[in-house]
C-alpha atoms as a PDB file:
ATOM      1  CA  UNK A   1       0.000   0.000   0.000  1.00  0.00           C
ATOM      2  CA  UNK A   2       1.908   3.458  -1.070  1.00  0.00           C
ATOM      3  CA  UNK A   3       0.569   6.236   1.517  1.00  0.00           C
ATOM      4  CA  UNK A   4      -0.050   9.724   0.751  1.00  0.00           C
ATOM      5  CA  UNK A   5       2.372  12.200   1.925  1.00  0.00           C
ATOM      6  CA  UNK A   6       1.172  13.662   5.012  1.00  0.00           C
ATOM      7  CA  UNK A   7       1.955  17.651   4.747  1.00  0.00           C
ATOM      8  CA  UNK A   8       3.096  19.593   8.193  1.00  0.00           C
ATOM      9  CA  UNK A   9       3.527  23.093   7.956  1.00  0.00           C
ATOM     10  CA  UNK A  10       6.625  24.052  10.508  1.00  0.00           C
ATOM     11  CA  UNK A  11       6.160  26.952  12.891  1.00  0.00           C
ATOM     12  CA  UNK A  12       9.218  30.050  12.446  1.00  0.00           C
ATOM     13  CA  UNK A  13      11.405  28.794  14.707  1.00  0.00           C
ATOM     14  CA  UNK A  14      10.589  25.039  14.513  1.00  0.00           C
ATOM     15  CA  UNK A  15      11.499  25.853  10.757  1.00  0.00           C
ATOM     16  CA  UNK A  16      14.774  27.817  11.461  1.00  0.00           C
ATOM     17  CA  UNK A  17      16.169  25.084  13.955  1.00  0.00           C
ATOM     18  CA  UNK A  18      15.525  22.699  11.004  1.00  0.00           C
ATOM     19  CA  UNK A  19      17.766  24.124   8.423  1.00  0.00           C
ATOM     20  CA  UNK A  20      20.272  25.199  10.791  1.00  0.00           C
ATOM     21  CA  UNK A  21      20.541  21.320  11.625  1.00  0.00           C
ATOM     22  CA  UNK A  22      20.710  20.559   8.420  1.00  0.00           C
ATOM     23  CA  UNK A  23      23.123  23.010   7.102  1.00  0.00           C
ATOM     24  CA  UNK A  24      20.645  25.033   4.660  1.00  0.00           C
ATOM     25  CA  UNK A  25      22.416  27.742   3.333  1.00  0.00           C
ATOM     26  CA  UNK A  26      21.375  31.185   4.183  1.00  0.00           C
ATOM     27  CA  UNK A  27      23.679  33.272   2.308  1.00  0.00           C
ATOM     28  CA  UNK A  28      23.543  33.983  -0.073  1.00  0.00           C
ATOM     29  CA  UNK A  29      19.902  33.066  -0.554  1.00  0.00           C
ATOM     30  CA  UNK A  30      19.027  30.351  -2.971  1.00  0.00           C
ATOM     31  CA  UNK A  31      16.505  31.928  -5.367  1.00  0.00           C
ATOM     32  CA  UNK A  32      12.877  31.144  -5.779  1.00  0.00           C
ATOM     33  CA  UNK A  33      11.874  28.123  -8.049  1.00  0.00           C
ATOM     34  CA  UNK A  34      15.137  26.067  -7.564  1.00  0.00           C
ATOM     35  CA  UNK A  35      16.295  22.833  -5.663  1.00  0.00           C
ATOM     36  CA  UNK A  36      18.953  22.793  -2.749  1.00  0.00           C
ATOM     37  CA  UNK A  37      21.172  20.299  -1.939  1.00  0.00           C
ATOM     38  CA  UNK A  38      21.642  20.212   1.966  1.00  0.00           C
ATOM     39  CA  UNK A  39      24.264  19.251   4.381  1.00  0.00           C
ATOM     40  CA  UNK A  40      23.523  17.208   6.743  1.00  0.00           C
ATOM     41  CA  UNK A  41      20.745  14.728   7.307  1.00  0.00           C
ATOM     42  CA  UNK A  42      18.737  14.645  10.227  1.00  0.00           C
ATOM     43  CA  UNK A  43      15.855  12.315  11.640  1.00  0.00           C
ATOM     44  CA  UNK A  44      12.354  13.333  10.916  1.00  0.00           C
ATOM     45  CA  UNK A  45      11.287  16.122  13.640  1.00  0.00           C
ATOM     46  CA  UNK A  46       7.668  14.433  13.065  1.00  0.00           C
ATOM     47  CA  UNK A  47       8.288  10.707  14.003  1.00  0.00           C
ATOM     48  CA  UNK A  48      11.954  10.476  14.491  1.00  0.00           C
ATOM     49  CA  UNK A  49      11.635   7.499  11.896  1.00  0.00           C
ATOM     50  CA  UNK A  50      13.791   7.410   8.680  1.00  0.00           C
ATOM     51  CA  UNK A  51      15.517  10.876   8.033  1.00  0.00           C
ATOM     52  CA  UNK A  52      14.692  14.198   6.139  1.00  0.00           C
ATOM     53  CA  UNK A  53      15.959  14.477   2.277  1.00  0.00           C
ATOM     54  CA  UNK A  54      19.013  16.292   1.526  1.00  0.00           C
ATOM     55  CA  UNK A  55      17.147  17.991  -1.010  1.00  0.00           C
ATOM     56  CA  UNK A  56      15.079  20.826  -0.781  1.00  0.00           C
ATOM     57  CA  UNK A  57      12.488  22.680  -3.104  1.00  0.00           C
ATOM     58  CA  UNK A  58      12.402  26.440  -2.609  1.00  0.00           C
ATOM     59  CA  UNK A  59       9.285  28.378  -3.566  1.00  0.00           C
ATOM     60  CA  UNK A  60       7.777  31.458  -4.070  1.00  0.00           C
ATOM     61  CA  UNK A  61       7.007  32.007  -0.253  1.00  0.00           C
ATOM     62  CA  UNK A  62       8.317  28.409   1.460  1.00  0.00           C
ATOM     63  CA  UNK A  63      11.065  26.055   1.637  1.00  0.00           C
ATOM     64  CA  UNK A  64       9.921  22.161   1.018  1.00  0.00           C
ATOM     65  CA  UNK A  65      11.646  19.046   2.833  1.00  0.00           C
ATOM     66  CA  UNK A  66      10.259  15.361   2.247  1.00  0.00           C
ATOM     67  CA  UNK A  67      11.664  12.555   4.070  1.00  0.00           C
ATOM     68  CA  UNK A  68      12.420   8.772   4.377  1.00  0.00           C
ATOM     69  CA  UNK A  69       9.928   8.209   6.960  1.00  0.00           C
ATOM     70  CA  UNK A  70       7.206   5.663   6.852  1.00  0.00           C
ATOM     71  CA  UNK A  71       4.221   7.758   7.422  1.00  0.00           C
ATOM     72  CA  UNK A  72       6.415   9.988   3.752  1.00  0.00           C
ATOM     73  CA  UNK A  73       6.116  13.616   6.233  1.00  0.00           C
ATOM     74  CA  UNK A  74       6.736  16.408   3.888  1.00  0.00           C
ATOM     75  CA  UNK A  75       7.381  19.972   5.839  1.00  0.00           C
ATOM     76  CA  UNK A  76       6.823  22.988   4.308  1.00  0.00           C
ATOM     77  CA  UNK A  77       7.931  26.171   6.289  1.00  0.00           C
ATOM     78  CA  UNK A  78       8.776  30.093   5.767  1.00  0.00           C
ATOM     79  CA  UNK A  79      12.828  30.577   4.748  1.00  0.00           C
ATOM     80  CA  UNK A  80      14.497  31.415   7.630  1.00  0.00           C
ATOM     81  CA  UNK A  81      15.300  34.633   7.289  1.00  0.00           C
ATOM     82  CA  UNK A  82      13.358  37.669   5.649  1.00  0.00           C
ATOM     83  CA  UNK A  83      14.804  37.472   1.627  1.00  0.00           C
ATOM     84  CA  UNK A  84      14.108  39.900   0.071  1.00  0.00           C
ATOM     85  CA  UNK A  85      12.269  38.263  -2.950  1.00  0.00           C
ATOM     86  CA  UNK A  86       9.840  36.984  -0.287  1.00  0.00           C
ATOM     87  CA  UNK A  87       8.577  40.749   0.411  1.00  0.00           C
ATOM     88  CA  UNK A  88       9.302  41.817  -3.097  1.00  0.00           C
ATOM     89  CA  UNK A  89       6.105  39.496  -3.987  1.00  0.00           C
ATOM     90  CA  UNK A  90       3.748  40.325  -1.953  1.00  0.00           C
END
């Protein structure tokens, strides 16, 4: 049976302590519509089963992180810091 990704949006500084762990790179800013390559690899914050990807999917307005995990937890959270092509779209 394949399970649906179960989607968990990560509070500001639940999101920030996750790419600090897992070395996301905050500067210079990766721009919008791009994939980054973390790292580190860390256990899933959700279940502690299997381990977040290494790679991420940046967006418009959030950062994207699946992982190995059973229950397949995908995170989606705010960058970590204010870029500035985060407040030039809005």
């Amino acid at each position: 049976m394949d399970r649906e990704p179960v989607y968990i949006r990560l509070q500001p500084k639940a999101a920030e302590a996750l790419a600090l762990a897992v070395g996301f790179p905050l500067f210079p800013p990766p721009p919008p519509l791009t994939s980054v390559t973390v790292r580190s690899e860390v256990p899933c914050p959700a279940c502690g089963d299997g381990g977040v990807l290494r790679f991420w999917r940046v967006e418009r307005r959030a950062l994207i992180a699946g992982s190995r995990c059973r229950r397949r937890h995908v995170f989606v959270m705010a960058p970590p810091l204010p870029f500035s092509w985060v407040e030039d779209e809005a």
